[in-house]
N, C-alpha and C. Protein backbone atom coordinates (compact mmCIF):
# COMPACT_ATOMS: atom_id res chain seq x y z
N UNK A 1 -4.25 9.23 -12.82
CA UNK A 1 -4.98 8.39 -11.90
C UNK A 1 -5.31 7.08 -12.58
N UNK A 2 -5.33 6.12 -11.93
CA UNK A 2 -5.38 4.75 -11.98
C UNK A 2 -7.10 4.42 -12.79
N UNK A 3 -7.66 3.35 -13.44
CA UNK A 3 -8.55 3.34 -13.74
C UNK A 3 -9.15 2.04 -13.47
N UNK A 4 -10.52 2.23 -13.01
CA UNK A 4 -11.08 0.92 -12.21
C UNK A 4 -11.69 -0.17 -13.09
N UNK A 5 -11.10 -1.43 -13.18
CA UNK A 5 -11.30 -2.26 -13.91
C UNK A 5 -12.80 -3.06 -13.70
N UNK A 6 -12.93 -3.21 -12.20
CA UNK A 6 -14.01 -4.23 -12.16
C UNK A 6 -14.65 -3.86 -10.65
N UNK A 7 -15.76 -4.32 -10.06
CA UNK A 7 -16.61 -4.11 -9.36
C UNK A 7 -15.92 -4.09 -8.04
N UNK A 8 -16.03 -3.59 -7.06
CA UNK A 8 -15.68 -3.95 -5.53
C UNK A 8 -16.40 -5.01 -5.17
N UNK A 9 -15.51 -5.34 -4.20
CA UNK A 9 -16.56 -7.15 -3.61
C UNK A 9 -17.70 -6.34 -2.88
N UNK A 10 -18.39 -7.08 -2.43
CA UNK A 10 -19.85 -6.68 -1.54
C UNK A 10 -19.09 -6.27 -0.10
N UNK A 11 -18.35 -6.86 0.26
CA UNK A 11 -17.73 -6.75 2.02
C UNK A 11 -16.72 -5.71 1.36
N UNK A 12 -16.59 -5.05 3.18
CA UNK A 12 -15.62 -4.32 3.31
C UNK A 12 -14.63 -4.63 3.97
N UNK A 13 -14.13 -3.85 4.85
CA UNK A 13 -12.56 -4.38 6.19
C UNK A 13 -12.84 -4.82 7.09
N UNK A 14 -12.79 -5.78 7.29
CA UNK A 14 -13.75 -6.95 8.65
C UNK A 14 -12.61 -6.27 9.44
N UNK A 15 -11.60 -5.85 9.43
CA UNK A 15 -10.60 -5.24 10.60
C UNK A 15 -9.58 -4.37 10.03
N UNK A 16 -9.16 -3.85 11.20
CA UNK A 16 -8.02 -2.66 10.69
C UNK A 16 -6.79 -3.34 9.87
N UNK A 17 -6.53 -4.59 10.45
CA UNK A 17 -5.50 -4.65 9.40
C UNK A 17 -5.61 -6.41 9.69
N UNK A 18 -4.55 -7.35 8.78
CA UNK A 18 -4.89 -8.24 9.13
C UNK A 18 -4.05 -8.85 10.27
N UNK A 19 -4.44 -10.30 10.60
CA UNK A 19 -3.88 -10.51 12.10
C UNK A 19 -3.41 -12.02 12.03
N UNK A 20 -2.20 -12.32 12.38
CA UNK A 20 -1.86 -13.46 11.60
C UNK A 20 -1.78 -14.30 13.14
N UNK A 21 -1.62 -15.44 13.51
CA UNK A 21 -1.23 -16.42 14.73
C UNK A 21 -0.05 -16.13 15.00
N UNK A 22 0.42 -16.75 16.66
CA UNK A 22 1.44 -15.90 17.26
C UNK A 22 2.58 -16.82 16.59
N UNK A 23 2.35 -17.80 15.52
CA UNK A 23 3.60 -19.09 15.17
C UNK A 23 4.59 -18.51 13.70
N UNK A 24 3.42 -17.00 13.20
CA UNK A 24 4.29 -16.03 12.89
C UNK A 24 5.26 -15.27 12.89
N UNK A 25 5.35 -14.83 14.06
CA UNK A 25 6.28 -13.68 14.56
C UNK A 25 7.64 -14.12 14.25
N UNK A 26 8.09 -12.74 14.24
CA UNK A 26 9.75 -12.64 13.78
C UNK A 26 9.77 -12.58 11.99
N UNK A 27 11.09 -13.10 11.63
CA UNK A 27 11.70 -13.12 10.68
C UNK A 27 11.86 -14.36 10.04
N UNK A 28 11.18 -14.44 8.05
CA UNK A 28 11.05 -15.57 7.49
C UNK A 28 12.37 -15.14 6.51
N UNK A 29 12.46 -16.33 5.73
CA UNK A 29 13.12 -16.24 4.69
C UNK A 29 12.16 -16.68 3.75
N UNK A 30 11.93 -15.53 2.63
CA UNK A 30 10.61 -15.79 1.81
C UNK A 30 11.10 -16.33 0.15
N UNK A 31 10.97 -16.86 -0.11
CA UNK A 31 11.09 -17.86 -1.91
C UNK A 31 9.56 -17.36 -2.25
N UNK A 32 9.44 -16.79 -3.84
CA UNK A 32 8.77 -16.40 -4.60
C UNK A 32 9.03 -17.12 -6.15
N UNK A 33 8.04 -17.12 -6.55
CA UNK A 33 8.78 -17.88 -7.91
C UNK A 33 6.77 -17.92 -8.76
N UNK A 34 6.71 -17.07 -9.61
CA UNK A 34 5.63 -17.40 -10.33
C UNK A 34 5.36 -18.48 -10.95
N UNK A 35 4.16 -19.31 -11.33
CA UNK A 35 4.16 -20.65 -11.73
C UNK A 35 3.07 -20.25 -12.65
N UNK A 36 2.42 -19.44 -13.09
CA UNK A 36 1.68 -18.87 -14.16
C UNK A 36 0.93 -17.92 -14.20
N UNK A 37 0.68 -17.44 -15.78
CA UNK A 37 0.22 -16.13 -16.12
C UNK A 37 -0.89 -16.04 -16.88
N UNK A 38 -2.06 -15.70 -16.34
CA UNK A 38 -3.00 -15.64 -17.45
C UNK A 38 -4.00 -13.34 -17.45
N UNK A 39 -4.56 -13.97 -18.44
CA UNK A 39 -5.19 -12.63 -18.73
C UNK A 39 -6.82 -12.56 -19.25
N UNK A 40 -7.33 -13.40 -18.48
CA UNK A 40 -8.91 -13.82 -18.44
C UNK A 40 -9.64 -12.61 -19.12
N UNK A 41 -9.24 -11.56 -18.70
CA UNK A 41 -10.33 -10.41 -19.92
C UNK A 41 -9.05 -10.10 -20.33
N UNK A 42 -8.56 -10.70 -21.27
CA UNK A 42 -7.49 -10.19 -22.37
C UNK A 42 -6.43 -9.53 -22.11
N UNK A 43 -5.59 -9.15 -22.83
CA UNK A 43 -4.23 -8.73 -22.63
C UNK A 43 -4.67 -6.97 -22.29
N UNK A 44 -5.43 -6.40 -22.92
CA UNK A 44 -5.49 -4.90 -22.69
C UNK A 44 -5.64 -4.67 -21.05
N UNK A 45 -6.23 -5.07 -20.53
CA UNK A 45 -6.56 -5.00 -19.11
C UNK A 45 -5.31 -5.45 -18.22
N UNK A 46 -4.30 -5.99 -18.84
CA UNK A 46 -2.86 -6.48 -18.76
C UNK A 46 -2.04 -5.93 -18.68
N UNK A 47 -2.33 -4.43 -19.06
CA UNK A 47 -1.05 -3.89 -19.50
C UNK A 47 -1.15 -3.96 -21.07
N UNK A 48 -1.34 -4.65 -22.09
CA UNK A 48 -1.11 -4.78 -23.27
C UNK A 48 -0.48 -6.23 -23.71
N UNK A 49 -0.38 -6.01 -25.28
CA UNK A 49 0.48 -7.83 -25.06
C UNK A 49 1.91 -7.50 -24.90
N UNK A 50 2.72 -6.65 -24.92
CA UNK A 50 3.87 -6.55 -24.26
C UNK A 50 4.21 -6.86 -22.87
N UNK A 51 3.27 -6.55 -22.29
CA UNK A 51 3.27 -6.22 -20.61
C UNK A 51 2.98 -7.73 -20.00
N UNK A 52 2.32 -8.60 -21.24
CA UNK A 52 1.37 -10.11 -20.93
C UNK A 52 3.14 -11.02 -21.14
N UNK A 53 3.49 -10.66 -22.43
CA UNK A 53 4.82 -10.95 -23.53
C UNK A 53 5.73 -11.16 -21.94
N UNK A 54 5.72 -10.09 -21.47
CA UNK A 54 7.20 -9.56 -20.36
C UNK A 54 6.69 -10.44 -18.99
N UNK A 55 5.56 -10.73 -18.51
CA UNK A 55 5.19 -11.32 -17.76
C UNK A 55 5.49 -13.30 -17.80
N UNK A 56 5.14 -13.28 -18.72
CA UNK A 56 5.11 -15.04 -19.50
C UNK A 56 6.30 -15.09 -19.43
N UNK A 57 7.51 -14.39 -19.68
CA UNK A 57 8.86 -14.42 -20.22
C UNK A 57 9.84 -14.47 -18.43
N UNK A 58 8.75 -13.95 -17.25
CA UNK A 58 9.15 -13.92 -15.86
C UNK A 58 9.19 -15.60 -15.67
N UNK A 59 8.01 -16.20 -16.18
CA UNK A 59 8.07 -17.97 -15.55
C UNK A 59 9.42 -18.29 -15.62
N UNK A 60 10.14 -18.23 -16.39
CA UNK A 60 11.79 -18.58 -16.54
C UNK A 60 12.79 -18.59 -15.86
N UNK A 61 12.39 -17.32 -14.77
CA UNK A 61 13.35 -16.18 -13.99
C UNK A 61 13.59 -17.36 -12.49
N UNK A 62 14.03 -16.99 -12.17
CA UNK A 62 14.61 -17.92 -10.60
C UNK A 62 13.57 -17.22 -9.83
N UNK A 63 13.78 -17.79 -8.32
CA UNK A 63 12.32 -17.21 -7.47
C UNK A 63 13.53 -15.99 -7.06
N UNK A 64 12.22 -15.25 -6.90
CA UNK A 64 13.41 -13.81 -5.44
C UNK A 64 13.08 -14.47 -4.26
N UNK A 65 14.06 -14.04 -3.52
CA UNK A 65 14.45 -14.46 -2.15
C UNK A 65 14.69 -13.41 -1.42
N UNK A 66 13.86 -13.21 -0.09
CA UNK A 66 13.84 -12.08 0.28
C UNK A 66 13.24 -12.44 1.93
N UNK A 67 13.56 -11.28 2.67
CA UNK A 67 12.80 -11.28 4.17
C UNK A 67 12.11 -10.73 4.48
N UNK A 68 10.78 -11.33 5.30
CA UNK A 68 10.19 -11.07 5.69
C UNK A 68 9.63 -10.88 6.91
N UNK A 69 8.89 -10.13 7.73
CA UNK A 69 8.96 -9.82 9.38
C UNK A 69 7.39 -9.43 10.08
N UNK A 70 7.31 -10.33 10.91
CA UNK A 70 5.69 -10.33 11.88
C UNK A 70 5.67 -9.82 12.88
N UNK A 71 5.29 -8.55 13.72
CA UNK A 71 5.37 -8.12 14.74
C UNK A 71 4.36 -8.08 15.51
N UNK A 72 4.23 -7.52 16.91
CA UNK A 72 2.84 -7.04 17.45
C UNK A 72 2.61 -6.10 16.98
N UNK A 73 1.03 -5.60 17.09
CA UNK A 73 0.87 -4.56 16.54
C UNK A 73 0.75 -3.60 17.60
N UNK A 74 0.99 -3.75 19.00
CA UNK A 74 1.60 -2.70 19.80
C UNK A 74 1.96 -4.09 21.10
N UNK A 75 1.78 -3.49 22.39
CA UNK A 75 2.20 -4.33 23.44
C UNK A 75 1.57 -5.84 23.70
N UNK A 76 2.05 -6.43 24.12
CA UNK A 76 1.32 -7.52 24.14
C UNK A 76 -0.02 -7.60 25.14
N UNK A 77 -1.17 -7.94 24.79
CA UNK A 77 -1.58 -8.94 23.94
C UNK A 77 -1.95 -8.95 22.65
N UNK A 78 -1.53 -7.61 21.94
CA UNK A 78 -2.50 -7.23 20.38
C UNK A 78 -2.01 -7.99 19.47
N UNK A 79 -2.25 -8.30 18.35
CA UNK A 79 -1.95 -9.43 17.49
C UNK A 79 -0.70 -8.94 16.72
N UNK A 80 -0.65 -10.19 15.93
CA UNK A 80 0.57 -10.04 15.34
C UNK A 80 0.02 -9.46 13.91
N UNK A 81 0.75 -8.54 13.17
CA UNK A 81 0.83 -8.02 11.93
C UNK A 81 2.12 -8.02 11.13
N UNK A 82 1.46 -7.85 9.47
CA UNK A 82 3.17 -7.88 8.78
C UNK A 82 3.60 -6.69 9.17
N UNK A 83 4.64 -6.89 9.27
CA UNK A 83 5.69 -5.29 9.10
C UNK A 83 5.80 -4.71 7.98
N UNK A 84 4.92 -4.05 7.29
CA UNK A 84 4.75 -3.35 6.35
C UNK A 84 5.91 -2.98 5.50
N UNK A 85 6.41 -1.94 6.46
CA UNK A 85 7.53 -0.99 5.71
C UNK A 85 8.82 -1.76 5.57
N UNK A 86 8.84 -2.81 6.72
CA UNK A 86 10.18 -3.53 6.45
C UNK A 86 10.35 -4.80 4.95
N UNK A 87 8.78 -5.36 5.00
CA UNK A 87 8.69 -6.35 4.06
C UNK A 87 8.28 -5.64 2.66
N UNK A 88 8.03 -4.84 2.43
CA UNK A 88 8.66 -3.39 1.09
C UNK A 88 9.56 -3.19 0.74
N UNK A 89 10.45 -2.88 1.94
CA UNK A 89 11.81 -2.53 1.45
C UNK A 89 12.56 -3.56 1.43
N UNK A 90 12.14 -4.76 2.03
CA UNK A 90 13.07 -5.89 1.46
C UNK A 90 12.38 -7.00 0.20
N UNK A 91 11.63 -6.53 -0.44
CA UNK A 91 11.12 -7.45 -1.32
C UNK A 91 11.65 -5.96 -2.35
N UNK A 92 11.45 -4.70 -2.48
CA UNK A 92 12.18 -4.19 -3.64
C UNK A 92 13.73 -4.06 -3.89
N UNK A 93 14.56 -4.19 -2.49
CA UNK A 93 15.53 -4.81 -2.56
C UNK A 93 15.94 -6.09 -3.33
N UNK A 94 15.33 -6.65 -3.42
CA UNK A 94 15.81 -8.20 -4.02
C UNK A 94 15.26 -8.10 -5.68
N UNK A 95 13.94 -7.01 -5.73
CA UNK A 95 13.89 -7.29 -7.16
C UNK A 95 14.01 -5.82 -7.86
N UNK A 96 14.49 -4.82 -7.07
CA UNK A 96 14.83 -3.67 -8.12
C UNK A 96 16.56 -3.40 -7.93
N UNK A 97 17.12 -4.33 -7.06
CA UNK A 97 18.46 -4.03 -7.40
C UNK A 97 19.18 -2.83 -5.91
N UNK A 98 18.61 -3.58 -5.16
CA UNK A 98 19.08 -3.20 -3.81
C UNK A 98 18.25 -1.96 -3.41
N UNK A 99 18.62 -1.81 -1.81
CA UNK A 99 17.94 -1.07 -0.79
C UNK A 99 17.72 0.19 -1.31
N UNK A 100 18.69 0.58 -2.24
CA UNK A 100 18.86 2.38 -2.72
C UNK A 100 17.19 2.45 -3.67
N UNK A 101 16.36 1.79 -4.01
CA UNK A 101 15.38 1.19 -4.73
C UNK A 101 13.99 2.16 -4.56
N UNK A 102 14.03 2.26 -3.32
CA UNK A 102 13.07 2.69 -2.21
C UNK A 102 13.04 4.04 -1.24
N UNK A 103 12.09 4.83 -1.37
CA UNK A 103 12.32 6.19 -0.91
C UNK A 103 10.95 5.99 -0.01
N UNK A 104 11.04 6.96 0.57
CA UNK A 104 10.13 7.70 2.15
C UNK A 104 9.14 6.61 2.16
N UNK A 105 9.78 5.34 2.52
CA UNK A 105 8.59 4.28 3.71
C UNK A 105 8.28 4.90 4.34
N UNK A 106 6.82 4.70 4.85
CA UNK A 106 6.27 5.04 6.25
C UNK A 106 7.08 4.86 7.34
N UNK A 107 7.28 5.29 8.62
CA UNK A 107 8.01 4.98 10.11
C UNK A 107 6.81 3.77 10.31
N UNK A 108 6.76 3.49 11.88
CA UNK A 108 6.29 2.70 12.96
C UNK A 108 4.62 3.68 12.74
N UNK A 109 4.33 4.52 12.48
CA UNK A 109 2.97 5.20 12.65
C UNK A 109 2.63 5.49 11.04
N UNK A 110 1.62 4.70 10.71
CA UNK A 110 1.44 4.22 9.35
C UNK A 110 -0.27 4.17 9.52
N UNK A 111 -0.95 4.13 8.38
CA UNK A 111 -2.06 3.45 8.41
C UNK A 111 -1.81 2.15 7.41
N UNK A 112 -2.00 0.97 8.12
CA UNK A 112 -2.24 0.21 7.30
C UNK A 112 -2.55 -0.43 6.04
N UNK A 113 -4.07 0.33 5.85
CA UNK A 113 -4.60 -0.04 4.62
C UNK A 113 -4.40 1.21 3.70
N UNK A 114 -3.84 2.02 3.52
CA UNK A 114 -3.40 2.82 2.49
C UNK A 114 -1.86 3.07 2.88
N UNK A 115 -0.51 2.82 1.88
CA UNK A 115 0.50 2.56 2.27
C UNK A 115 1.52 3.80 1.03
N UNK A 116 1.97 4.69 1.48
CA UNK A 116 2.05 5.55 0.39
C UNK A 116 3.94 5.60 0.06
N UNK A 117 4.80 5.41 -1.01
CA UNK A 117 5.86 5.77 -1.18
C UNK A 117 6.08 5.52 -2.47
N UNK A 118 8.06 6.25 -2.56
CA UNK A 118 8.47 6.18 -3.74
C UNK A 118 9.59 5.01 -4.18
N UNK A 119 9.21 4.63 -5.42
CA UNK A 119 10.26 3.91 -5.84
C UNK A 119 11.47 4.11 -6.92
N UNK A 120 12.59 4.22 -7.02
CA UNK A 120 13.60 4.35 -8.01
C UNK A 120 15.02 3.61 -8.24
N UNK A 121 13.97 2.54 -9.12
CA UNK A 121 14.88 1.50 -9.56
C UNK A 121 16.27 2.26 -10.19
N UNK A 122 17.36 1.27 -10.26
CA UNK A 122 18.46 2.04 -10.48
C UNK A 122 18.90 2.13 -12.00
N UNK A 123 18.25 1.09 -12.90
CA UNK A 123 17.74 0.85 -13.56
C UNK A 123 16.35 1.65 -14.81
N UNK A 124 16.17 3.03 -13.63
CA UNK A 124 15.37 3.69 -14.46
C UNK A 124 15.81 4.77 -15.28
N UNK A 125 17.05 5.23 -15.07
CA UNK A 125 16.96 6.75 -15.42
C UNK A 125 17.21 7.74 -14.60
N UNK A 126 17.04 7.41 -13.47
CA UNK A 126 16.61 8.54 -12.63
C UNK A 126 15.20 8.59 -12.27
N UNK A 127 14.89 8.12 -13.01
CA UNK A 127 13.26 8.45 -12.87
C UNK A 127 12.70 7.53 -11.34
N UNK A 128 11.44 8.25 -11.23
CA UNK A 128 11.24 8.18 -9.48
C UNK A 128 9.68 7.72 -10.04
N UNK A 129 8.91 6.36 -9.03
CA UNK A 129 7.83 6.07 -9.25
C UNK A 129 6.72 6.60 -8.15
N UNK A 130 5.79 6.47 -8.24
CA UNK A 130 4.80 7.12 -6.69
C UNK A 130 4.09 5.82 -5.99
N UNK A 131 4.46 4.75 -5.71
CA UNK A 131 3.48 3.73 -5.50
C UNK A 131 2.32 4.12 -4.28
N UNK A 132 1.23 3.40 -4.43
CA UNK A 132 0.30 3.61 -3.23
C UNK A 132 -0.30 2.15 -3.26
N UNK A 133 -0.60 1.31 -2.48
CA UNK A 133 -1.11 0.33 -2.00
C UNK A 133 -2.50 0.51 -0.56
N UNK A 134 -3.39 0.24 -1.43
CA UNK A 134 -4.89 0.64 -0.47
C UNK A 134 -5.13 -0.39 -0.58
N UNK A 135 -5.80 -0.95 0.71
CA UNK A 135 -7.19 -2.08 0.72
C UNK A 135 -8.83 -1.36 0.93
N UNK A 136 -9.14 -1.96 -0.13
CA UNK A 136 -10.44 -1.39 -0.20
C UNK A 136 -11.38 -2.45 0.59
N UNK A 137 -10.87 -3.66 0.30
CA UNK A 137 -11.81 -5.07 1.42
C UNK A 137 -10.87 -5.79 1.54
N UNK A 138 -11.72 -6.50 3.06
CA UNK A 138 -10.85 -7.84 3.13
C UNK A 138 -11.56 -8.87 3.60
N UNK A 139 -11.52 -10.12 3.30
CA UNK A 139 -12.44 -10.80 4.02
C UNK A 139 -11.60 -11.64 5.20
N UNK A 140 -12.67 -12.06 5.88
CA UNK A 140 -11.77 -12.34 7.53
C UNK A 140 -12.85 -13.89 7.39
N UNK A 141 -11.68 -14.70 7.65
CA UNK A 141 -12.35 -16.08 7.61
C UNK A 141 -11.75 -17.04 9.22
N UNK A 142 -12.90 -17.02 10.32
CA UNK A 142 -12.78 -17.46 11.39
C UNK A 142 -11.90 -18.90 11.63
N UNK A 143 -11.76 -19.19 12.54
CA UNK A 143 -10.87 -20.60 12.97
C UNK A 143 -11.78 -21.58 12.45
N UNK A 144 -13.22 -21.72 12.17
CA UNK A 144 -14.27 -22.51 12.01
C UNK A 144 -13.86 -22.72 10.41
N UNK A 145 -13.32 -21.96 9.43
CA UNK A 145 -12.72 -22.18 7.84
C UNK A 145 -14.27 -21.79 7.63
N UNK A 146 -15.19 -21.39 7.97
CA UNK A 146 -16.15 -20.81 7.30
C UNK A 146 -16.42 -19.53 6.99
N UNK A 147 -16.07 -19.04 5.49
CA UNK A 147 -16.07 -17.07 4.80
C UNK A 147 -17.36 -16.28 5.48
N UNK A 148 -17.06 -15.67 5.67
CA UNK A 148 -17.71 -14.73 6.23
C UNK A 148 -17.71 -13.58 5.24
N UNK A 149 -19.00 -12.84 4.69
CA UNK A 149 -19.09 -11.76 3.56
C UNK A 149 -19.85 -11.17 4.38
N UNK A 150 -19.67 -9.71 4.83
CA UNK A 150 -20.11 -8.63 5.72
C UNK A 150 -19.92 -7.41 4.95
């Protein structure tokens, strides 16, 4: 089990998931490209200085290029959301070395904020990873650009 580094914010999930404008929807072509690395409480909390070493050594790397996809989150009028399982499997596509990368995405009936699957880069061995992705908060900041902490 994972070990908790630092405090939870004060707010929790202002909503089930987040909700983007309708100038979203569909399919992007996404460019990634890190522009820096730091380790404010030190390298241990980093991973180590290898893990800091292997990170610093990414600035170099070309951006990944990858797709990404905004849907409703059911019939219209409900808002638009990312497509979870699709923008997973195409962002470990591009950086673990294709689609074969990625095991048991969620379907269309998912919970949002806890997102559970496996990964197996081709690149590993064989070996199979367990990822889980939870939101524990989120903050929701109105059309007014003024934060809201609830």
């Amino acid at each position: 089990a994972g070990q908790r580094t630092g405090a939870l914010p004060s707010y929790g999930l202002d909503a089930r998931d987040v909700y983007y404008p309708d100038w979203f929807s569909g399919l992007w072509r996404v460019e990634s490209k890190a522009i820096d690395v730091s380790a404010p409480l030190g390298p241990g909390l980093f991973g180590g200085n290898a893990s800091l070493a292997a990170a610093v050594k990414e600035l170099d790397a070309p951006p990944v290029v990858y797709e990404a996809r905004w849907v409703r989150a059911g019939a219209a009028p409900y808002p638009l959301v990312a497509d979870r399982p699709f923008n997973i499997a195409s962002l470990a596509a591009a950086t673990m070395g294709g689609a074969d990368a990625i095991l048991g995405l969620p379907g269309s009936n998912f919970d949002p904020n806890r997102l559970i699957f496996k990964l197996a880069p081709p690149d590993a061995g064989g070996q199979v990873y367990r990822a889980e992705l939870g939101a524990l908060a989120r903050r929701f900041e109105p059309a007014s650009g003024e934060l809201r902490d609830d």
